[in-house]
C-alpha atoms as a PDB file:
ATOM      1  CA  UNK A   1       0.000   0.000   0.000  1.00  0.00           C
ATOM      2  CA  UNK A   2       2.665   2.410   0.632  1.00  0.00           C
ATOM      3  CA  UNK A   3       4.408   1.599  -1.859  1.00  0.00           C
ATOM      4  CA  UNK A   4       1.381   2.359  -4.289  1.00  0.00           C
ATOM      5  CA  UNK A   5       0.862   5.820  -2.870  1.00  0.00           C
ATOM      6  CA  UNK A   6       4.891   6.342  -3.462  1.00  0.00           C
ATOM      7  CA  UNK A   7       4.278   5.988  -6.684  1.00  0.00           C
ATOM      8  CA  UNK A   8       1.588   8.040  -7.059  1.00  0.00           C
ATOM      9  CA  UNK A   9       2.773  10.848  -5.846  1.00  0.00           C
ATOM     10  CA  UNK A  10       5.912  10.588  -7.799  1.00  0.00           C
ATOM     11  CA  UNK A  11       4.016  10.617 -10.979  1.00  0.00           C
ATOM     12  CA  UNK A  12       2.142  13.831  -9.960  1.00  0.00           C
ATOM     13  CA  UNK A  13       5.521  15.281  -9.640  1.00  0.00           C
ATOM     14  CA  UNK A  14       7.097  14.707 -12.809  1.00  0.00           C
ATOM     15  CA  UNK A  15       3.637  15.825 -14.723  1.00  0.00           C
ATOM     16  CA  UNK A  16       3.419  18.899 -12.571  1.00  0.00           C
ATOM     17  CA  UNK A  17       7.483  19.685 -14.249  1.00  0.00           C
ATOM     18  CA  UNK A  18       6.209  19.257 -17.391  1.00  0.00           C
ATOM     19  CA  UNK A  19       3.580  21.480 -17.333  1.00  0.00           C
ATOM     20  CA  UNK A  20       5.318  24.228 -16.127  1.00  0.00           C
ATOM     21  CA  UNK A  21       5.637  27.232 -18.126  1.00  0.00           C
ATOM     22  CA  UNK A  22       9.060  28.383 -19.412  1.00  0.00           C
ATOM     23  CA  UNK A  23      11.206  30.737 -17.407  1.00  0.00           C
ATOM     24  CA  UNK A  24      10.746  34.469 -18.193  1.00  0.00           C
ATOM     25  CA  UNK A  25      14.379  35.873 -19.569  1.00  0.00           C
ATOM     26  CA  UNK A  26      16.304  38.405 -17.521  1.00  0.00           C
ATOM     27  CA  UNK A  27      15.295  41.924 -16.784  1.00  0.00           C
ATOM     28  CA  UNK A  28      17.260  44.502 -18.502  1.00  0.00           C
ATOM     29  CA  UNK A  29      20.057  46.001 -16.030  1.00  0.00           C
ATOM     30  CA  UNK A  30      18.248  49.333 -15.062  1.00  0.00           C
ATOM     31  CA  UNK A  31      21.707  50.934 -14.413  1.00  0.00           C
ATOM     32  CA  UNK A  32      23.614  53.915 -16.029  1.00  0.00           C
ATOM     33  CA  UNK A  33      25.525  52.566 -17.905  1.00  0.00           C
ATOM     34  CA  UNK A  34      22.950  50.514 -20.202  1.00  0.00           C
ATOM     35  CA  UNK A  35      21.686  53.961 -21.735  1.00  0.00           C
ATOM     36  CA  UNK A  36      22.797  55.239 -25.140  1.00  0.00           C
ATOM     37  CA  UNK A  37      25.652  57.933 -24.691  1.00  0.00           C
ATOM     38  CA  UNK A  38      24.752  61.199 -26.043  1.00  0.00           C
ATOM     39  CA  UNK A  39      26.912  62.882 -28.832  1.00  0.00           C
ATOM     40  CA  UNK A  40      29.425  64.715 -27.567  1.00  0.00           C
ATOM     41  CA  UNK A  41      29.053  68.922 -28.319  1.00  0.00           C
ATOM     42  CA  UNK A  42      31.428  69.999 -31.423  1.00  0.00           C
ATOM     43  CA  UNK A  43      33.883  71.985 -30.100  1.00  0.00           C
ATOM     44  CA  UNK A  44      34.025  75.945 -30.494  1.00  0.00           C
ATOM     45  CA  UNK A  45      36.545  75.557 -33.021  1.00  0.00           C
ATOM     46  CA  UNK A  46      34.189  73.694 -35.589  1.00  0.00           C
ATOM     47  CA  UNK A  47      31.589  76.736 -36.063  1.00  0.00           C
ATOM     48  CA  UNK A  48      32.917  78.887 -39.062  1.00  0.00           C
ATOM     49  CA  UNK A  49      34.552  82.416 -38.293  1.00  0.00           C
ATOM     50  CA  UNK A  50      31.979  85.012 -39.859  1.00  0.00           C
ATOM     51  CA  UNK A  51      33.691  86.256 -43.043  1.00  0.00           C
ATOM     52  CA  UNK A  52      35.109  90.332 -42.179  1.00  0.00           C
ATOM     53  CA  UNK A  53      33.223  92.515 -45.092  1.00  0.00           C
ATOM     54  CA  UNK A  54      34.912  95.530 -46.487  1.00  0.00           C
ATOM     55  CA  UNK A  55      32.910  98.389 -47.753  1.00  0.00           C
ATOM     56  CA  UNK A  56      33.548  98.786 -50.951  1.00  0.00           C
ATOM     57  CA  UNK A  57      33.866 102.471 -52.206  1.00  0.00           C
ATOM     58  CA  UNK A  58      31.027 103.136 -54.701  1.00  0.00           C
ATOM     59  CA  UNK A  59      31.453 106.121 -57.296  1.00  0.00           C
ATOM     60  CA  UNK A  60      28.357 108.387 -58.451  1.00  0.00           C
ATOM     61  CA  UNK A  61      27.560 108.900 -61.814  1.00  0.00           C
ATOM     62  CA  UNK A  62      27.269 112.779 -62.593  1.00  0.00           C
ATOM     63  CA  UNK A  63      24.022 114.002 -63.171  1.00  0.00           C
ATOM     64  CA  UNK A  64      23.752 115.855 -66.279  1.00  0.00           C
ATOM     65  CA  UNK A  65      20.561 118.451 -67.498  1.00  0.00           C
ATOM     66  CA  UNK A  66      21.011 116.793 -70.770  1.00  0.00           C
ATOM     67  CA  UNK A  67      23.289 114.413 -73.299  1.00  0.00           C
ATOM     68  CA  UNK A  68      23.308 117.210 -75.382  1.00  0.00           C
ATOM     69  CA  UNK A  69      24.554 119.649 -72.547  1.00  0.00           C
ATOM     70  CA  UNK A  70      27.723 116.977 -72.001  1.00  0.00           C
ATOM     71  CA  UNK A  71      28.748 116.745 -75.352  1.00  0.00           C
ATOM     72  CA  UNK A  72      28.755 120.997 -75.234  1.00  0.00           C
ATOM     73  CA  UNK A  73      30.819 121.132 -72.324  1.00  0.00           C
ATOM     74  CA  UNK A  74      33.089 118.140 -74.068  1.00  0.00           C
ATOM     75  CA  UNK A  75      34.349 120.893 -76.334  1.00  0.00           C
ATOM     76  CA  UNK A  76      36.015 122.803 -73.689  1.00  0.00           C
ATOM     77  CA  UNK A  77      38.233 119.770 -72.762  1.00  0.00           C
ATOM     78  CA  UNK A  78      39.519 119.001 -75.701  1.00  0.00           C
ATOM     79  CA  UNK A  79      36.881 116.969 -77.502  1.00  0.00           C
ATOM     80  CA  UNK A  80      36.064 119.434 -80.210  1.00  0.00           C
ATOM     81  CA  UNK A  81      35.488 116.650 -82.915  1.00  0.00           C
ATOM     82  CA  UNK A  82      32.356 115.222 -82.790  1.00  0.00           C
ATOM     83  CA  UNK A  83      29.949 113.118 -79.679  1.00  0.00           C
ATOM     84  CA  UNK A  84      28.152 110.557 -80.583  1.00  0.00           C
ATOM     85  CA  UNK A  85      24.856 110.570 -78.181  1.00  0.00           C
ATOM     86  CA  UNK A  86      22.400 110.899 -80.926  1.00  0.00           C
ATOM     87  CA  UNK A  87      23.632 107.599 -82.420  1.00  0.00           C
ATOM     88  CA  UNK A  88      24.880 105.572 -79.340  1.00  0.00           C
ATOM     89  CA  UNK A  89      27.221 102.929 -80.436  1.00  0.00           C
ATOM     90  CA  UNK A  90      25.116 100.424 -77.596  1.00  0.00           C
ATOM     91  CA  UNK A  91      21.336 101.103 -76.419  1.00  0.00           C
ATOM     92  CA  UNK A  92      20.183  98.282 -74.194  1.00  0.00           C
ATOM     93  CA  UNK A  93      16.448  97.579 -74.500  1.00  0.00           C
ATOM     94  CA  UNK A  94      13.688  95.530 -72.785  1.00  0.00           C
ATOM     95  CA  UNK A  95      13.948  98.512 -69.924  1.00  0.00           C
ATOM     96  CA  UNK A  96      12.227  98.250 -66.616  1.00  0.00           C
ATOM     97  CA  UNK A  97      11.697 100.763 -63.791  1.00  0.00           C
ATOM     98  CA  UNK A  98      14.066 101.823 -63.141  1.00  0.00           C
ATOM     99  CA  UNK A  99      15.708 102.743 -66.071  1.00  0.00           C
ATOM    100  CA  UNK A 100      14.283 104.640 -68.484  1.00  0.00           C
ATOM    101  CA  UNK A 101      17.053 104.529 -71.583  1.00  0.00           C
ATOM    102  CA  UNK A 102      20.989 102.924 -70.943  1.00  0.00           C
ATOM    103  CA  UNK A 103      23.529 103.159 -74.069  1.00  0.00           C
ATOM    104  CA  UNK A 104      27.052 103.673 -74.301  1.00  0.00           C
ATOM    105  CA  UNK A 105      28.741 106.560 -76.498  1.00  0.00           C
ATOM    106  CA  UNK A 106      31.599 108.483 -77.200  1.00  0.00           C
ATOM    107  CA  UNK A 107      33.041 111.905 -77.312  1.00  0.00           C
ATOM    108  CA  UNK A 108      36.101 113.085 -79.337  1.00  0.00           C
ATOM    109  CA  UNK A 109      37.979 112.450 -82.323  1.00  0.00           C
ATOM    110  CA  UNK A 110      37.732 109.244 -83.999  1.00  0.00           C
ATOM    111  CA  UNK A 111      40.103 107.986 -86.822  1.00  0.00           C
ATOM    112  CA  UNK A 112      39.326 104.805 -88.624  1.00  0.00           C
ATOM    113  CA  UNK A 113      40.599 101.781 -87.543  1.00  0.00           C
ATOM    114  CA  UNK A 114      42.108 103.298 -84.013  1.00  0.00           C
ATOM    115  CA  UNK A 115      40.710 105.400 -81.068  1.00  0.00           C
ATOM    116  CA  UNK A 116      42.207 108.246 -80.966  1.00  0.00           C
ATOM    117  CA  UNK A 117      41.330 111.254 -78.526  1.00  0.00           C
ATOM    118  CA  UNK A 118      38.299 109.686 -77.481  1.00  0.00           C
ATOM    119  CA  UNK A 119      36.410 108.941 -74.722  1.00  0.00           C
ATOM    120  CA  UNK A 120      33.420 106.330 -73.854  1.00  0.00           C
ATOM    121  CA  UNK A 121      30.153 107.109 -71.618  1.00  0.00           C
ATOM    122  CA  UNK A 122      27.850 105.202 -70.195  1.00  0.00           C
ATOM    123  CA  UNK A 123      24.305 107.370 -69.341  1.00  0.00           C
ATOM    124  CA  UNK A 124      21.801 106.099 -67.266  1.00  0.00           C
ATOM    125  CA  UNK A 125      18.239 107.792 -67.409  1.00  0.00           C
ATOM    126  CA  UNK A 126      15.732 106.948 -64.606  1.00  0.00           C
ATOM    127  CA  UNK A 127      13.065 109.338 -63.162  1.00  0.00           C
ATOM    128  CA  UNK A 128      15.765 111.534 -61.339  1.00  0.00           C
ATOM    129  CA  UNK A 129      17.242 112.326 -64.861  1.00  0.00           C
ATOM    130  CA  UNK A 130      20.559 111.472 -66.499  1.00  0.00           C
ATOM    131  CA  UNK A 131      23.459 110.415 -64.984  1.00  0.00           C
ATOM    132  CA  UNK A 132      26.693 109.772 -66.606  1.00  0.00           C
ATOM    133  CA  UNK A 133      29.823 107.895 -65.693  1.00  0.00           C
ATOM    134  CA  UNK A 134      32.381 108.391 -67.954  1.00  0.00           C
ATOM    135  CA  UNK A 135      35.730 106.466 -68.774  1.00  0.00           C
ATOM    136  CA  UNK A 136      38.977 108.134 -68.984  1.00  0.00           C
ATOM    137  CA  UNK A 137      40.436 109.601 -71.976  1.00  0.00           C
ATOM    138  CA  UNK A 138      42.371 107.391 -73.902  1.00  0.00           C
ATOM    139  CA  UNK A 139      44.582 107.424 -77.644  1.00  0.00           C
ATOM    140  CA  UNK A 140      47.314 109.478 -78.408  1.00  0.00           C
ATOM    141  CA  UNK A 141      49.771 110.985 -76.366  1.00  0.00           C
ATOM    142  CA  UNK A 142      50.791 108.078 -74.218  1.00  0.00           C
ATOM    143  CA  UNK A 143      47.429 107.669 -73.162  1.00  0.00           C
ATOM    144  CA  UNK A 144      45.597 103.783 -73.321  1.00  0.00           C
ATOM    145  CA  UNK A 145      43.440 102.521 -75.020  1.00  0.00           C
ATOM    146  CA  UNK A 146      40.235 101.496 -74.374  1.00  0.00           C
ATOM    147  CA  UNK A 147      37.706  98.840 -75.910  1.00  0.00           C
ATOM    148  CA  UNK A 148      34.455  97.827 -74.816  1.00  0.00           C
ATOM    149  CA  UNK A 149      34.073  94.177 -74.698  1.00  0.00           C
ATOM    150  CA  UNK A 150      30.479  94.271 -73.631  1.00  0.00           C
ATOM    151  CA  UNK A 151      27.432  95.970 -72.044  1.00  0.00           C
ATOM    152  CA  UNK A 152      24.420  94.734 -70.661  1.00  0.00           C
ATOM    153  CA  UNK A 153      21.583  94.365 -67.953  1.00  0.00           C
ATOM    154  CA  UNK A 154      21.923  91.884 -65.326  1.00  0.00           C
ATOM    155  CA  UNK A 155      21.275  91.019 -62.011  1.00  0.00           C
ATOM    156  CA  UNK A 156      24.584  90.591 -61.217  1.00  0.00           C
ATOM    157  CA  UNK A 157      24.506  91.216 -57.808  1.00  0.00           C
ATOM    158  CA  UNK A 158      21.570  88.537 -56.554  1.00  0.00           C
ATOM    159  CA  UNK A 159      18.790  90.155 -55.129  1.00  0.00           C
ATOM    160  CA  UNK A 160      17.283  94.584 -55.661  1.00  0.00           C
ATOM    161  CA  UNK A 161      17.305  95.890 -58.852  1.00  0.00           C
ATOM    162  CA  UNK A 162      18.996  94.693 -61.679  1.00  0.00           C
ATOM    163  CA  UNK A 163      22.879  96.295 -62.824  1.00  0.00           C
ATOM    164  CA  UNK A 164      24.661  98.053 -65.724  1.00  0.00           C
ATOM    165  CA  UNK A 165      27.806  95.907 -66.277  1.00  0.00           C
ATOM    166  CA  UNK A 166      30.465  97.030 -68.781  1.00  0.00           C
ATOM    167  CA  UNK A 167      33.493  95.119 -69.297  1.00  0.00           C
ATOM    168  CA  UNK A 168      36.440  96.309 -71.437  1.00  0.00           C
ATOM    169  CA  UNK A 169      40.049  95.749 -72.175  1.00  0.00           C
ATOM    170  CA  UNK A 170      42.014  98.268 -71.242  1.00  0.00           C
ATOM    171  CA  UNK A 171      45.782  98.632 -73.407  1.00  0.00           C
ATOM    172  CA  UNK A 172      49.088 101.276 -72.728  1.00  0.00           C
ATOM    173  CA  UNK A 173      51.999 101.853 -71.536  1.00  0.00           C
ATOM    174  CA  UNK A 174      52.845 101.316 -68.242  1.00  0.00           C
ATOM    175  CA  UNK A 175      55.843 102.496 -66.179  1.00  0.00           C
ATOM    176  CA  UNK A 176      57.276 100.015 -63.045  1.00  0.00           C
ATOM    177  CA  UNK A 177      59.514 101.267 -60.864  1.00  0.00           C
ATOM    178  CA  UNK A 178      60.562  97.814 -60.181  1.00  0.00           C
ATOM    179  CA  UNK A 179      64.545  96.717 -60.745  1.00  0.00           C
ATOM    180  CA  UNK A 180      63.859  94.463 -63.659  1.00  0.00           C
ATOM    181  CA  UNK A 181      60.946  96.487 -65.174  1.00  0.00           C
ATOM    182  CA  UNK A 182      60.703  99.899 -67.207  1.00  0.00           C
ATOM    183  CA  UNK A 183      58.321 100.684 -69.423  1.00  0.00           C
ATOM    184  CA  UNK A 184      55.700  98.096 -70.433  1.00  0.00           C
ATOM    185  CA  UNK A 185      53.316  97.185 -73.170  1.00  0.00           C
ATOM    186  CA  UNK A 186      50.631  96.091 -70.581  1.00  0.00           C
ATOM    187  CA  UNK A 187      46.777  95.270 -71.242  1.00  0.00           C
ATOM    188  CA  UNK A 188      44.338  94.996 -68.635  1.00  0.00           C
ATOM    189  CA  UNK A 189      40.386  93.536 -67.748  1.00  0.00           C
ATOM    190  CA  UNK A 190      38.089  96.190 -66.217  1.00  0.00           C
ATOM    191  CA  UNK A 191      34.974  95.646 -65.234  1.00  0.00           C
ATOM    192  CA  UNK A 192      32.338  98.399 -64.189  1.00  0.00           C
ATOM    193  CA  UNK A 193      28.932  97.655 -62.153  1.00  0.00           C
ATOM    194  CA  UNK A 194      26.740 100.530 -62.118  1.00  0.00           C
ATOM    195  CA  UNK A 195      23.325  99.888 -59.617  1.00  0.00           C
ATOM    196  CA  UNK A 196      20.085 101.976 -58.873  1.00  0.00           C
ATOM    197  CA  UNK A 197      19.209 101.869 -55.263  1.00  0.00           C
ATOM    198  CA  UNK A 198      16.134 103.630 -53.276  1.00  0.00           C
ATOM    199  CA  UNK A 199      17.514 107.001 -53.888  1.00  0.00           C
ATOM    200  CA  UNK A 200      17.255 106.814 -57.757  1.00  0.00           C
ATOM    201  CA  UNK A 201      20.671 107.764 -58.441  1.00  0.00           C
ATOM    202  CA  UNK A 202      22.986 105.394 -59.769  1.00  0.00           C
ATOM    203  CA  UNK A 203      26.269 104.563 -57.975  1.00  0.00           C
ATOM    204  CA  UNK A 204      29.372 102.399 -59.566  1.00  0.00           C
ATOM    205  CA  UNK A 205      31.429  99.798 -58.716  1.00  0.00           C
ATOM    206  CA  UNK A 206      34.121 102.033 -61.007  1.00  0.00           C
ATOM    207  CA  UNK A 207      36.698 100.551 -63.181  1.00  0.00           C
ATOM    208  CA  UNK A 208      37.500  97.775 -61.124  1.00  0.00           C
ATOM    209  CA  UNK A 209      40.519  95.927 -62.287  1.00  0.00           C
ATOM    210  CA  UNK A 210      40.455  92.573 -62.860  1.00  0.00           C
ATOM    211  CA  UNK A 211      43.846  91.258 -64.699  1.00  0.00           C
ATOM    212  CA  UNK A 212      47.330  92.483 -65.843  1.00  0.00           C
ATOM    213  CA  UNK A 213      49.015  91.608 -68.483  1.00  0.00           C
ATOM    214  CA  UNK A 214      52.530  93.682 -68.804  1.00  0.00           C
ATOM    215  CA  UNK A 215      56.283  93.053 -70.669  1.00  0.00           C
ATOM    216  CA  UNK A 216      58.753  94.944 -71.463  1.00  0.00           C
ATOM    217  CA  UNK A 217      57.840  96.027 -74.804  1.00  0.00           C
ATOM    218  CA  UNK A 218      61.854  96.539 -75.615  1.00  0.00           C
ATOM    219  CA  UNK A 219      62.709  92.978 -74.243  1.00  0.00           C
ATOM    220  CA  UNK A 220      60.156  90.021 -74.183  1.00  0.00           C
ATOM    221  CA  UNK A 221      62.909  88.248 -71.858  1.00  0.00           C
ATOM    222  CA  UNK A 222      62.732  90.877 -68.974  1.00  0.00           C
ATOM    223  CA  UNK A 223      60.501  89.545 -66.027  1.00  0.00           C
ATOM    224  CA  UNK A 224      56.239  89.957 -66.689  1.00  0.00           C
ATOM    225  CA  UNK A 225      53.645  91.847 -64.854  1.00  0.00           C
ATOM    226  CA  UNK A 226      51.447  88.785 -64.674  1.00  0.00           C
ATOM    227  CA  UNK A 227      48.017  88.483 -62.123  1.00  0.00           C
ATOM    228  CA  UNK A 228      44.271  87.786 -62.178  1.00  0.00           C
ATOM    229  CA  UNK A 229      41.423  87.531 -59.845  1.00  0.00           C
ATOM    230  CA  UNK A 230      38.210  85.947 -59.653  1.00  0.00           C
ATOM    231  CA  UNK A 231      35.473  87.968 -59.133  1.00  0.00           C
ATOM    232  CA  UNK A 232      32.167  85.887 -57.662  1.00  0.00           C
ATOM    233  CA  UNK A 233      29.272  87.893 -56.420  1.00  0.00           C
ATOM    234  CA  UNK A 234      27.585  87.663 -53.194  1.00  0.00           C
ATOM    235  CA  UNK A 235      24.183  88.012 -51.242  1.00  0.00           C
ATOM    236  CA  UNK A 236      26.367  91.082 -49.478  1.00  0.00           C
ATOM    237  CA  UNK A 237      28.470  92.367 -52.833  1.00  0.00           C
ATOM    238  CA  UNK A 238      31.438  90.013 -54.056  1.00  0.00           C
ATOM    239  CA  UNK A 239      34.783  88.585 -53.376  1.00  0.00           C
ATOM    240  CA  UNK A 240      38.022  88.683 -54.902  1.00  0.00           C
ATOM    241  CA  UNK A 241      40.337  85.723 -54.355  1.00  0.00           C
ATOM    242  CA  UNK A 242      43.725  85.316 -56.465  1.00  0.00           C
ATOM    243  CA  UNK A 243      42.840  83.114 -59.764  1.00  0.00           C
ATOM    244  CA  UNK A 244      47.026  83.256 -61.027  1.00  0.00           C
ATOM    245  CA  UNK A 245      49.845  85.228 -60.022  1.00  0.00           C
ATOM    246  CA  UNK A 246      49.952  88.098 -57.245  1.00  0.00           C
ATOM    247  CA  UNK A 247      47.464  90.640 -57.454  1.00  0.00           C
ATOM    248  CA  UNK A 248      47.205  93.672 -55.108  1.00  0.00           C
ATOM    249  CA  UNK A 249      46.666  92.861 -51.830  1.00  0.00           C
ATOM    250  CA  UNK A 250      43.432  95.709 -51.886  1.00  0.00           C
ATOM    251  CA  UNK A 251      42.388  93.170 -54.859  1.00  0.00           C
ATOM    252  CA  UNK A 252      41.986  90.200 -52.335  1.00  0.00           C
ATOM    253  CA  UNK A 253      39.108  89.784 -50.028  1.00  0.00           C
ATOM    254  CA  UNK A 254      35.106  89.738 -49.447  1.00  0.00           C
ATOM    255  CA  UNK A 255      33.694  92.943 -50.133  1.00  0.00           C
ATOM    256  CA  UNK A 256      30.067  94.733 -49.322  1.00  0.00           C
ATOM    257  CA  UNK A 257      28.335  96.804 -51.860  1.00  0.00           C
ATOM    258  CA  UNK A 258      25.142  98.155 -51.254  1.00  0.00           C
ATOM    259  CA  UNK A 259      23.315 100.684 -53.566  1.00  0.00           C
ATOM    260  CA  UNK A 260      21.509 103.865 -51.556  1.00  0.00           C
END
């Protein structure tokens, strides 16, 4: 009899282990060091400097009563030959305020095939009347000589109004008062940016030189004159890095131009 109710109870046992359900697994460790590290702060040193602006020194175009009244007082310096407003030698069209008329002409004495004695404009009209910036004389008498590459409206500067942008090439003789260097056959890139701002007078970004190209025009195996830079507009104006050689250090740098 015992022995039955051993048995017994031993089978209750091993059925009762069988039905058992499985073990839960392991609660996560709840300390510290089981969380995911935040990323560490960047340091100080990773945040770009702000770029330092330089103003750059705009030039105003005179304001004239008239073309006609400019190519009158032409005559008293000099340019007694002829001025060519009445048939512009460039009128941009497809105007909007506010411009009113742009075109490019000259004043002085032309001879074919050269300029000689002569001098370009540039006249801007816009409600406030005309305004004229005009390049220097060039031709005879040691003086360069200019040629005008191109004109046209853009919004060269993004952002406001759109600009007058004249680019020319600018040739002469140059004089260096460097050991190696005397006088030199030298040609240069100029650019000029005229803009209309609130005021309704335009202001230039003036003759701004962009390349030189100079040799001795005795001896090509005398030391160059050789440097450009790269001119890339900003939201603020433009910079000016080095593109070849080793332009002016005033050349070099981010610049702010702002209209009035």
């Amino acid at each position: 009899m015992n022995r039955l109710l051993l048995a017994c109870l031993c089978l209750a046992a091993c059925k009762s282990n069988k039905e058992a359900p499985p073990a839960s697994p392991p609660a996560p460790s709840s300390t510290p060091d089981a969380a995911p590290k935040a990323a560490a702060p960047a340091p100080p040193d990773a945040v770009p400097p702000a770029v330092a602006l330089t103003d750059w020194q705009l030039e105003g175009a005179t304001h004239v009563d008239s073309l006609a009244e400019l190519c009158k007082n032409q005559k008293h310096e000099g340019f007694s030959e002829g001025c060519s407003w009445k048939k512009p030698d460039q009128t941009l069209g497809g105007l909007s305020a506010p411009y009113k008329s742009v075109l490019l002409f000259w004043s002085g004495k032309p001879e074919e095939g050269m300029a000689e004695d002569k001098a370009f404009h540039l006249a801007i009209e816009t409600d406030k009347g005309w305004f004229v910036h005009s390049f220097e004389k060039q031709g005879s008498g040691g003086l360069p000589s200019v040629e005008i590459d191109s004109i046209e409206l853009a919004d060269f500067f993004p952002g406001g109004n759109p600009e007058t942008v004249v680019r020319m090439t600018r040739k002469g003789i140059e004089s260096y008062e460097e050991p190696k260097l005397s006088d030199l056959a030298s040609e240069q890139k100029i650019i000029t940016i005229c803009g209309v701002g609130a005021s309704g007078e335009p202001k230039c970004v003036a003759d701004l030189q962009l390349s030189e190209n100079a040799h001795d025009q005795n001896d090509d195996n005398k030391d160059k004159i050789a440097w450009e830079v790269k001119l890339t507009p900003t939201k603020d104006g433009f910079d000016l890095a080095a593109a070849s050689g080793k332009p002016p250090k005033e050349l070099v740098g981010a610049f702010r131009v702002v209209f009035p």
